[in-house]
Protein backbone atom coordinates (compact mmCIF):
# COMPACT_ATOMS: atom_id res chain seq x y z
CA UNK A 1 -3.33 43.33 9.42
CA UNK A 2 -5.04 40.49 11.48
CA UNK A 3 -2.55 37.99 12.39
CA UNK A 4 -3.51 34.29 12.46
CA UNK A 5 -1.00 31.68 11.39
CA UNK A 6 -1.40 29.93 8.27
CA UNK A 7 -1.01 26.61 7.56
CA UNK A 8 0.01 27.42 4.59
CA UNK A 9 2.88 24.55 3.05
CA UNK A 10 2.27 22.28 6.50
CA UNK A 11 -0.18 19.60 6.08
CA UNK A 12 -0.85 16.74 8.67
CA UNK A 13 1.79 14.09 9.32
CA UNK A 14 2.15 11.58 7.17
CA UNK A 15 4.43 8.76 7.24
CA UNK A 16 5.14 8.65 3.75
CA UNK A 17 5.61 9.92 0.55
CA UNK A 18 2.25 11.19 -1.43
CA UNK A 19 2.23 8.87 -4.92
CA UNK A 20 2.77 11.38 -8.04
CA UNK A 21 -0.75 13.03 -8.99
CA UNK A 22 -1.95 12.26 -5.77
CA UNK A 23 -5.06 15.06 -4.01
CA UNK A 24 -2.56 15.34 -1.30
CA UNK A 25 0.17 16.76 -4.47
CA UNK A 26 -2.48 18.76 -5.47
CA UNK A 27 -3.27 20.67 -2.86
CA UNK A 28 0.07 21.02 -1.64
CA UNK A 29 0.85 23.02 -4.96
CA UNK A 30 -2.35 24.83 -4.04
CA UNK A 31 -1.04 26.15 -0.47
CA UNK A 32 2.38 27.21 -1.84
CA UNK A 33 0.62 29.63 -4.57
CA UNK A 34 -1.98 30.61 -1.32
CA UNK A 35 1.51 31.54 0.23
CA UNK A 36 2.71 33.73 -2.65
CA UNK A 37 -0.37 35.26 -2.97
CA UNK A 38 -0.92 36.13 0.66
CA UNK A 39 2.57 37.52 0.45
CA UNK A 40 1.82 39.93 -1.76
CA UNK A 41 -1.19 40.77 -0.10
CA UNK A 42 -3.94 39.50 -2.92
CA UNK A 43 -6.09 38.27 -0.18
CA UNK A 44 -8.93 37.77 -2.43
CA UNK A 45 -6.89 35.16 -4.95
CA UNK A 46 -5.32 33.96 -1.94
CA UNK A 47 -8.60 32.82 -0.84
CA UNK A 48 -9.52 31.24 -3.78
CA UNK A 49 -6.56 29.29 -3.58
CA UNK A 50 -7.10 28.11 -0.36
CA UNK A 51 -10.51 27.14 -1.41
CA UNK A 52 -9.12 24.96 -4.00
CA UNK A 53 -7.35 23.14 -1.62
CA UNK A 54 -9.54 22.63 0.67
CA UNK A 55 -11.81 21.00 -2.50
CA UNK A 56 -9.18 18.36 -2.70
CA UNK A 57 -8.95 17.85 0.76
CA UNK A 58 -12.24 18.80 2.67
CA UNK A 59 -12.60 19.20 6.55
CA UNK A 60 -8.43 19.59 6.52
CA UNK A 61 -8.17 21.94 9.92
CA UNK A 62 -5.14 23.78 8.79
CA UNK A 63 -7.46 25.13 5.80
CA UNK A 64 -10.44 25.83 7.24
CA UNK A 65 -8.27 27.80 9.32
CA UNK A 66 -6.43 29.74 6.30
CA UNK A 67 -10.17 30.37 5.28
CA UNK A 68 -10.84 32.38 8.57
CA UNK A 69 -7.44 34.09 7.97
CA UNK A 70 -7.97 35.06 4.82
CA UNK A 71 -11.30 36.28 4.89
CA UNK A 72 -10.46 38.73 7.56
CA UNK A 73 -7.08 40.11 6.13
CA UNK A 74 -9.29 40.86 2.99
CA UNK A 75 -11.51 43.00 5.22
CA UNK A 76 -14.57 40.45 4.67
CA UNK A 77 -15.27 39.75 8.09
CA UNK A 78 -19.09 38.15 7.96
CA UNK A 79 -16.62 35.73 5.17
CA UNK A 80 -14.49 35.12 8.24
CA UNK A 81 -17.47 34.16 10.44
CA UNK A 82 -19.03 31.94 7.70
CA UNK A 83 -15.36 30.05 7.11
CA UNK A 84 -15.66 30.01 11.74
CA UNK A 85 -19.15 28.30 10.92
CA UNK A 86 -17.61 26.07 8.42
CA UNK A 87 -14.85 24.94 11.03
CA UNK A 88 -16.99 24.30 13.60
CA UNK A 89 -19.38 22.35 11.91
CA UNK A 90 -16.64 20.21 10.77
CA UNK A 91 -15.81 19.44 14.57
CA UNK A 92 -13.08 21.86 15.47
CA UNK A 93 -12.34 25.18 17.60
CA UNK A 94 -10.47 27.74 17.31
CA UNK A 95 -7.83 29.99 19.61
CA UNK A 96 -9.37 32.99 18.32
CA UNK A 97 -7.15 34.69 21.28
CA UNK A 98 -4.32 33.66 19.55
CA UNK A 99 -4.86 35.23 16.20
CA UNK A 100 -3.76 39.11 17.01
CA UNK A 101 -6.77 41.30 16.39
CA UNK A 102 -9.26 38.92 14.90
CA UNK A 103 -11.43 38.52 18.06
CA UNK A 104 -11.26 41.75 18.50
CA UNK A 105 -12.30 42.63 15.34
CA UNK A 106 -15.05 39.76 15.09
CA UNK A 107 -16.24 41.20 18.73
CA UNK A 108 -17.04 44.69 16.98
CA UNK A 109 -18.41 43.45 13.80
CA UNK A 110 -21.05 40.82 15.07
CA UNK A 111 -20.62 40.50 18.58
CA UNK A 112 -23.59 38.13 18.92
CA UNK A 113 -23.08 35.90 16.50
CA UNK A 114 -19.41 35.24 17.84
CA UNK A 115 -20.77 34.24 21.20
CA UNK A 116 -23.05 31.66 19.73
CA UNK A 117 -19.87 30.56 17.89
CA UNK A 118 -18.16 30.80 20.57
CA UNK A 119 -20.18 28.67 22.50
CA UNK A 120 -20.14 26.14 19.62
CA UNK A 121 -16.88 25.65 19.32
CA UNK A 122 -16.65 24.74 23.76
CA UNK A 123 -19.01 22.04 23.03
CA UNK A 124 -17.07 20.86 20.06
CA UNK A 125 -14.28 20.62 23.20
CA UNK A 126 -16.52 18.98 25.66
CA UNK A 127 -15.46 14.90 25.64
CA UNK A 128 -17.66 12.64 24.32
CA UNK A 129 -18.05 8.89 25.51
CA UNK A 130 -17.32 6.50 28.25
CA UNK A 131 -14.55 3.52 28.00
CA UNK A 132 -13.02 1.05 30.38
CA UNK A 133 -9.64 -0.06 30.61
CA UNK A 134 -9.53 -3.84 29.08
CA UNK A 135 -5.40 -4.04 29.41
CA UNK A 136 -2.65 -2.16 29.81
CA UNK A 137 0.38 -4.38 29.23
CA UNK A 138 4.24 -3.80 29.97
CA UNK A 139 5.65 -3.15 26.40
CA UNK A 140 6.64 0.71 26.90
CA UNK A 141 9.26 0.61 24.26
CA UNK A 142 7.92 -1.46 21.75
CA UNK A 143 5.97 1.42 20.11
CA UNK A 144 2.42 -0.96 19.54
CA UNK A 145 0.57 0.02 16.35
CA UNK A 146 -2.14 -2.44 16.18
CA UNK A 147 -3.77 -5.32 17.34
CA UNK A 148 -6.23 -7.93 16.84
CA UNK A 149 -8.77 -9.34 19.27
CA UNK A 150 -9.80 -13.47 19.27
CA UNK A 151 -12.35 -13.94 22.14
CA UNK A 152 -13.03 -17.31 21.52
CA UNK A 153 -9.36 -18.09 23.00
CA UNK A 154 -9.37 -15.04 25.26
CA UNK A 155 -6.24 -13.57 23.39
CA UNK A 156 -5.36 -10.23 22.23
CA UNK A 157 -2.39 -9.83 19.54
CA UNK A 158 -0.26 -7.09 19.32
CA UNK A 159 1.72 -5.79 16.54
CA UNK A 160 5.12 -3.19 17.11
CA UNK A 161 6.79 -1.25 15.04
CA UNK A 162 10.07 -0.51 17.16
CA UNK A 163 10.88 -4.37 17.94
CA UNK A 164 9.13 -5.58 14.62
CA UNK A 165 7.48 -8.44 16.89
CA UNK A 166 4.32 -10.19 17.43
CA UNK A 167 2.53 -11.07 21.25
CA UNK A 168 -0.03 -12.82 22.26
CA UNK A 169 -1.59 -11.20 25.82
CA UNK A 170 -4.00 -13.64 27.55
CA UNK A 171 -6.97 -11.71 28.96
CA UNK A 172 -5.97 -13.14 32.74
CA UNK A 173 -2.29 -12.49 32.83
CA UNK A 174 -1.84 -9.04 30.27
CA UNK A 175 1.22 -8.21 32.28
CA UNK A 176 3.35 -11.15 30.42
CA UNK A 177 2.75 -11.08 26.88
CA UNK A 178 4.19 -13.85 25.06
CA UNK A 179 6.58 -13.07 21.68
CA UNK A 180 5.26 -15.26 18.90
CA UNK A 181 7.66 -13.74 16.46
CA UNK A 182 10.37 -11.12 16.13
CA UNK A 183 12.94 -10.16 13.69
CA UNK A 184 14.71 -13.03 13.99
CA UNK A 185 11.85 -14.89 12.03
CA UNK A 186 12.19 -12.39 9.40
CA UNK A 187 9.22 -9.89 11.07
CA UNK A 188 9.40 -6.76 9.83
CA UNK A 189 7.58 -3.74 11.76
CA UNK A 190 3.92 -4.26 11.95
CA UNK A 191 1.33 -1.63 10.99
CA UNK A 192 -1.55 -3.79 10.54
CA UNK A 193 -3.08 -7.31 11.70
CA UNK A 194 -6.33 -8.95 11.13
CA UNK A 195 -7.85 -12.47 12.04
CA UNK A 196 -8.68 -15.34 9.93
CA UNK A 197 -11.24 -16.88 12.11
CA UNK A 198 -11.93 -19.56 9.02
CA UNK A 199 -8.36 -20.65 8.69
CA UNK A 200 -7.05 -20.45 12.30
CA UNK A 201 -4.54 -17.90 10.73
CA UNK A 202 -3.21 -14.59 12.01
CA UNK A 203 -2.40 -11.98 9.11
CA UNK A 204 0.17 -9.19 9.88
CA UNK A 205 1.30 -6.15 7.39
CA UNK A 206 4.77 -5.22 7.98
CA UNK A 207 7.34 -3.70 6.13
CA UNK A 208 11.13 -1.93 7.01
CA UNK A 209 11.34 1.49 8.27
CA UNK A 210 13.90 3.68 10.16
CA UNK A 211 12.79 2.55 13.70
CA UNK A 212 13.25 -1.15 12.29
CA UNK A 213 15.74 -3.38 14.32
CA UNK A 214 18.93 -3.82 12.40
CA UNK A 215 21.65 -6.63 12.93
CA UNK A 216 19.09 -9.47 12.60
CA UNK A 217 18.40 -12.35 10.22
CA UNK A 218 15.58 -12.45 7.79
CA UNK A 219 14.06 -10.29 5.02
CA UNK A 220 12.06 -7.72 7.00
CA UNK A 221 10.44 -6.70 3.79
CA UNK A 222 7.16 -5.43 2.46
CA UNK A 223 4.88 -8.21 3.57
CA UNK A 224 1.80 -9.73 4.18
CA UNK A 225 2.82 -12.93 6.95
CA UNK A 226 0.03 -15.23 7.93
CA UNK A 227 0.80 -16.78 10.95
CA UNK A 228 -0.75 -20.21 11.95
CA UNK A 229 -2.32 -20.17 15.53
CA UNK A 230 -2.28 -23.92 15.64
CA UNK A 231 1.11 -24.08 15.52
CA UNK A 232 2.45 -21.38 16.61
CA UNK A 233 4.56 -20.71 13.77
CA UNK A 234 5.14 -18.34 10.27
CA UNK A 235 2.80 -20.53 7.80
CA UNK A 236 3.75 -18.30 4.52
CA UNK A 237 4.73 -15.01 3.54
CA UNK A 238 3.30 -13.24 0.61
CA UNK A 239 4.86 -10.39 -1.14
CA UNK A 240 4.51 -8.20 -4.24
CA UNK A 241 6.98 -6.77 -6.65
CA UNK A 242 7.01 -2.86 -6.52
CA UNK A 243 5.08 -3.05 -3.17
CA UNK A 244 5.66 0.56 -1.12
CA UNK A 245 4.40 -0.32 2.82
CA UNK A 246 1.48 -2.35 3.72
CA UNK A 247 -0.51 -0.32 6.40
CA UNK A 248 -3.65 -2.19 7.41
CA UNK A 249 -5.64 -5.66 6.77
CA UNK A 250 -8.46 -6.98 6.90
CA UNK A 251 -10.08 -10.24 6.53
CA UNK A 252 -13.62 -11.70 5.52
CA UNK A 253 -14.74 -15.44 4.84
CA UNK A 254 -11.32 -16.07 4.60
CA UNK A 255 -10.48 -13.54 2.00
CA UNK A 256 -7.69 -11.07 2.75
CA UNK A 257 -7.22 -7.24 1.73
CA UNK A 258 -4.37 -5.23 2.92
CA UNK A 259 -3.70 -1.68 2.22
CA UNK A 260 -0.37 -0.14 1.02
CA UNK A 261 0.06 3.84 1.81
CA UNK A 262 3.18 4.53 -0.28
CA UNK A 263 1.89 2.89 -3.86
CA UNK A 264 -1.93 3.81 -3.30
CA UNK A 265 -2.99 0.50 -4.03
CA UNK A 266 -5.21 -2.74 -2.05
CA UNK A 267 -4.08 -6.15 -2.61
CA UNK A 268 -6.16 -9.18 -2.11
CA UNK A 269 -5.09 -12.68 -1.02
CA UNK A 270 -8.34 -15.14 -1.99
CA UNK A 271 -6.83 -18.36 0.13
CA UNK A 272 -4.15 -18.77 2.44
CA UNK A 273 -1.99 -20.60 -0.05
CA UNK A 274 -2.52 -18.40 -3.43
CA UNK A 275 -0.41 -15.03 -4.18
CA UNK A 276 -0.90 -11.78 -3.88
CA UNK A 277 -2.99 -9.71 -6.55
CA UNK A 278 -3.70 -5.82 -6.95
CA UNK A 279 -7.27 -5.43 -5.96
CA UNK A 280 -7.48 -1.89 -6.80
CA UNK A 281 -5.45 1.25 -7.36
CA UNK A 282 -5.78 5.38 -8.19
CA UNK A 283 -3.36 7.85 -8.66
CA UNK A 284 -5.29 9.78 -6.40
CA UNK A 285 -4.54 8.21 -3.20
CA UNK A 286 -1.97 9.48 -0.96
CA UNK A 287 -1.90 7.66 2.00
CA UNK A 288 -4.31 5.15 2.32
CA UNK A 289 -4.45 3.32 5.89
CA UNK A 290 -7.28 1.22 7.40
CA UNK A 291 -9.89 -0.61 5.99
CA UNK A 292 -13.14 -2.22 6.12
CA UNK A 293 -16.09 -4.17 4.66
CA UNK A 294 -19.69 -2.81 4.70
CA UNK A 295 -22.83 -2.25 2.66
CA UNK A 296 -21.02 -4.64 0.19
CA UNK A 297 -18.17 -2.89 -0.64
CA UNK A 298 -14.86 -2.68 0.58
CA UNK A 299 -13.97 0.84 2.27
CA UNK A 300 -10.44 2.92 3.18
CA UNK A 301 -9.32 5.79 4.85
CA UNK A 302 -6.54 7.51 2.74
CA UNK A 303 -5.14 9.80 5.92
CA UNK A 304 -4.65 13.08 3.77
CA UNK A 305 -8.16 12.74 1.43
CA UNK A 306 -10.80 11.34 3.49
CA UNK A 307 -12.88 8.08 2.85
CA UNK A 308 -13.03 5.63 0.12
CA UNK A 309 -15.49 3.10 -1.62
CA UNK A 310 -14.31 0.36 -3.60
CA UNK A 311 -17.03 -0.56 -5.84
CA UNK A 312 -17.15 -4.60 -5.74
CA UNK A 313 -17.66 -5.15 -9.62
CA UNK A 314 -15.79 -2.40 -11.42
CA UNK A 315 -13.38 -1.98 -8.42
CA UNK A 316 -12.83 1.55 -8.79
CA UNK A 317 -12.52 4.39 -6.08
CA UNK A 318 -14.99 7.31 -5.12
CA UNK A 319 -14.29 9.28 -2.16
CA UNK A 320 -17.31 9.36 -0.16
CA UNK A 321 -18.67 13.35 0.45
CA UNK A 322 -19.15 14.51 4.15
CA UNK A 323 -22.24 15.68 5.14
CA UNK A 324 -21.41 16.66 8.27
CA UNK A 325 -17.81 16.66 10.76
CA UNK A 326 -14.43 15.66 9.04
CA UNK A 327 -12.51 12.62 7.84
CA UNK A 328 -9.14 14.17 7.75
CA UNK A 329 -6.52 12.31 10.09
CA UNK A 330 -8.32 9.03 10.38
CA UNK A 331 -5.99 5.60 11.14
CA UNK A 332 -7.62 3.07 11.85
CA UNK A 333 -11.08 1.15 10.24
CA UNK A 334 -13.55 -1.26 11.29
CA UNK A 335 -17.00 -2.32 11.06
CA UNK A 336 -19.66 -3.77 13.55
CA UNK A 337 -22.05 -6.69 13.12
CA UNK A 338 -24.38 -4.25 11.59
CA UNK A 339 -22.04 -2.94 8.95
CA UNK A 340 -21.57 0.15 10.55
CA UNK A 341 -18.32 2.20 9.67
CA UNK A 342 -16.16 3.36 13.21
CA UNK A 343 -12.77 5.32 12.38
CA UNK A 344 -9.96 6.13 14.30
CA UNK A 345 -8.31 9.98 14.03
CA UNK A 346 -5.26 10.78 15.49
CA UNK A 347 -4.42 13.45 13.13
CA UNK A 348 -5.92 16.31 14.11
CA UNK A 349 -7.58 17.33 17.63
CA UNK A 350 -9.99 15.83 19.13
CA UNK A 351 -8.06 12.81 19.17
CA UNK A 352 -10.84 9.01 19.44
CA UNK A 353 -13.36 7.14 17.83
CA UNK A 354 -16.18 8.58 15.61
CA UNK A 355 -19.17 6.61 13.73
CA UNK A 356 -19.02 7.38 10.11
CA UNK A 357 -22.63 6.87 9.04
CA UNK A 358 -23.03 6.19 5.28
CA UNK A 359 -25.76 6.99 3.13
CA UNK A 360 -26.69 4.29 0.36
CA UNK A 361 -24.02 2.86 -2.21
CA UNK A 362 -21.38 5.76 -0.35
CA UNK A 363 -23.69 8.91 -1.41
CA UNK A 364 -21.90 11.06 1.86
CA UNK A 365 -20.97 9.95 5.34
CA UNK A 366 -21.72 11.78 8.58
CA UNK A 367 -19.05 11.73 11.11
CA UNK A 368 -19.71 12.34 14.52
CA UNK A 369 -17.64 11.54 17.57
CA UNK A 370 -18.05 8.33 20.12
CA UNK A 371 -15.13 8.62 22.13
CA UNK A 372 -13.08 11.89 22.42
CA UNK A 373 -10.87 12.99 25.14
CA UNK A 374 -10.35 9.74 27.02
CA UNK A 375 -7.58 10.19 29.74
CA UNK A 376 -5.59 7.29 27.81
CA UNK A 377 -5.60 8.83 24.50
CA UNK A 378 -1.93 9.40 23.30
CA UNK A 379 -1.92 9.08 19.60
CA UNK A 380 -4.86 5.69 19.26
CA UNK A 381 -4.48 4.27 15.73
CA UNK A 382 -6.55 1.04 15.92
CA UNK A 383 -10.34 -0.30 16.93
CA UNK A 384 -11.93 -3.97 16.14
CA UNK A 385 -15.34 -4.25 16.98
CA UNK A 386 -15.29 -8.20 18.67
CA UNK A 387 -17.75 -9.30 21.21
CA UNK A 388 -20.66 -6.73 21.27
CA UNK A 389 -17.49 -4.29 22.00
CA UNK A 390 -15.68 -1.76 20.02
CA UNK A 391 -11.61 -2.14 21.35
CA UNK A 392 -9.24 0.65 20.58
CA UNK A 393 -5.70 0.88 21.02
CA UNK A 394 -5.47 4.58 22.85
CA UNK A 395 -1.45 5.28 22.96
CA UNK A 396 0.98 4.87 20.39
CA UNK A 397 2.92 7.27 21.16
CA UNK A 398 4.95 7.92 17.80
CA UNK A 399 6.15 11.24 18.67
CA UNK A 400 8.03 9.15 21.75
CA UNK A 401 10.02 7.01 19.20
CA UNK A 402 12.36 9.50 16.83
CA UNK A 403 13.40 8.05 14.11
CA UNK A 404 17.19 9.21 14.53
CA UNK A 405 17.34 7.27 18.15
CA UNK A 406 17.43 10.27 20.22
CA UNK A 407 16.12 10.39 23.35
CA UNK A 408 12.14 10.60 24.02
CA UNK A 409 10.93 14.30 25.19
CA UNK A 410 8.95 12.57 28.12
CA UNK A 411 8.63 8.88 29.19
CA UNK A 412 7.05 6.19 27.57
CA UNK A 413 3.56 4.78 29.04
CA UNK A 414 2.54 0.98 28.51
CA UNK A 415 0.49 0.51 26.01
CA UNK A 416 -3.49 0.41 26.97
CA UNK A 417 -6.56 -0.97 24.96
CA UNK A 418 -10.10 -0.13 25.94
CA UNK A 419 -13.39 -1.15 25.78
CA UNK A 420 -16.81 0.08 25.39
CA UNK A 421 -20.18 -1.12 24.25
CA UNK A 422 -20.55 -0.34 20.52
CA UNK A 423 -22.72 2.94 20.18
């Protein structure tokens, strides 16, 4: 038998629970039949299993992976080479080396069409992209999540999730950031912050979780804060009842959208003084995360599923097909001057920035890297496109923060942002 570990009941990280019904549920019950059935050594059903889940969640690296697996324990090697092709095209490689007796096997059965795989899969490794340091500033432990960029006062704003605070980093002195707010104003830990160029207002999502400061005044819950840049101060916070975690915002003409990954829903907030309402919702979302406005629609990234189009009228979800690469593991959203879609994946390797070119009214998406394997990159979660420039935030560093308080495996690095021209 051809060994090549499955990812079988893993799937990628997520943060938080999948909602009930969710494509992440799904395909979850999927992998655990896949796991009985490759048990018992039904390759063939096992397969077919596999390929259901990787319906419900295509591009997902861990199943294109069970497809090469499979395949080859059933004896259907030129299957194995077609679910290789499959991976690659999607933007990954493969340790075929790894795998006992698959490359060996491969080498004998087609030996040329495994080099030209082969040499597919180096290029998929070869980095892509050139970016410049804009900051790096001294906040090692604060574990920074996001960030929002306002060149007309030559500011950046940074959100954390370990000290559930807000700075403000002027572009000539980055190495003191000022605190705006902390959890002694009631911050909870951020996750997502957008400008409100209209209103002068600074939106932040936060919400409680286990790397939250304790001890301190204030509510700390689920919320959407605006705070006012005129005066320095927490103008209002907005809440909703039943609200899960709000993960991302995003503002336009001085409407406001945020994201919540736990309930699968998108509130909006239509002026800085009126309440919260439930945009849209599906069952089928399992962790939705950053967001955007293009093409007249409003567009998310649900981390475990892929993209998502909001249709404007009817406000209902379709995920959007790929064409071509993979939108499994994507963070962070925004959108250029243009309207073109840039995404953020952290959660499966190559780690950077990748254009997600739409076809009309969300018919499919092509995803192809702008910025992969950047000496900075350490988990980036975040890019605004300000300025002519696309900014990302290259090193969160979760994996540095456990949750029960133990110490990190290696040390901390400050937080950097770079810069690049957009593509």
């Amino acid at each position: 038998m051809i060994t090549l570990a499955l990812a079988l009941a893993a799937s990628l990280a997520l943060s938080d629970t999948p909602a009930p019904g969710s494509l992440l549920d799904q395909s979850q019950a999927l992998r655990a039949e896949t796991r009985l059935l490759a048990a018992e050594g039904d390759w063939a059903a096992a397969a077919e299993a596999n390929a259901g889940a990787l319906a419900l969640q295509p591009g997902h690296f861990g199943l294109l992976t069970n497809a090469v697996a499979l395949a080859a324990n059933g004896g259907d090697l030129d299957g194995a080479l077609d679910a290789l092709e499959a991976l690659i095209r999607a933007g990954f490689s493969l340790d075929l080396a790894a795998a006992r007796g698959l490359e060996s096997a491969l080498e004998e059965h087609a030996p040329s069409r495994l080099a030209a795989l082969r040499e597919r899969m180096a290029q998929n490794l070869v980095p892509v992209g050139r970016a410049e340091r804009y900051l790096s500033v001294p906040l090692p432990d604060a574990l920074v999540e996001t960030f929002a960029v306002d060149i007309d006062a030559e500011r950046l704003y940074l959100g954390t999730v370990a000290d559930a605070s807000i700075y403000a980093v002027r572009l000539d002195d980055p190495g003191n950031p000022e605190r705006l707010a902390g959890p002694e104003d009631g911050m909870g830990s951020v996750f997502g912050m957008a400008l409100d160029g209209r209103n002068r207002l600074l939106y932040a999502a936060t919400a409680r979780t286990a790397l939250t400061p304790e001890g301190l005044p204030g509510e700390r819950e689920t919320a959407l804060i605006a705070f006012d840049l005129f005066t320095g101060e927490i103008s209002a916070r907005h809440t909703m009842p039943g609200a899960g975690r709000f993960s991302d915002v995003v503002v336009q003409d001085g409407i406001v959208y945020a994201s919540d990954s736990v309930e699968g829903r998108i509130y909006t907030l239509t002026a800085p003084r009126n309440t919260l309402e439930i945009y849209a919702e599906d069952s089928r979302f399992a962790s939705l995360q950053g967001l955007a406005l293009a093409q007249g629609a409003l567009w998310v990234v649900d981390y475990a599923t892929g993209l998502w189009r909001i249709d404007p009228v009817s406000r209902e979800a379709s995920r959007v097909e790929v064409l071509e690469g993979s939108l499994i593991g994507f963070d962070g959203l925004t959108t250029d001057s243009y309207g073109e879609l840039y995404g953020v994946r952290n959660g499966v390797q190559p780690h950077g920035v990748f254009h997600i070119a739409l076809e009309p009214w969300g018919g499919g998406a092509r995803v192809r890297p702008v910025l992969t394997g950047h000496r900075d990159f350490d988990e980036p979660t975040t890019a605004r496109v300000s300025d002519g420039r696309l900014f990302v935030l290259a090193n969160a560093q979760w994996e540095l923060f456990p949750e029960d308080g133990s110490q990190p495996q290696r040390e901390r690095r400050d937080p950097v942002v770079l810069h690049m021209p957009v593509p």
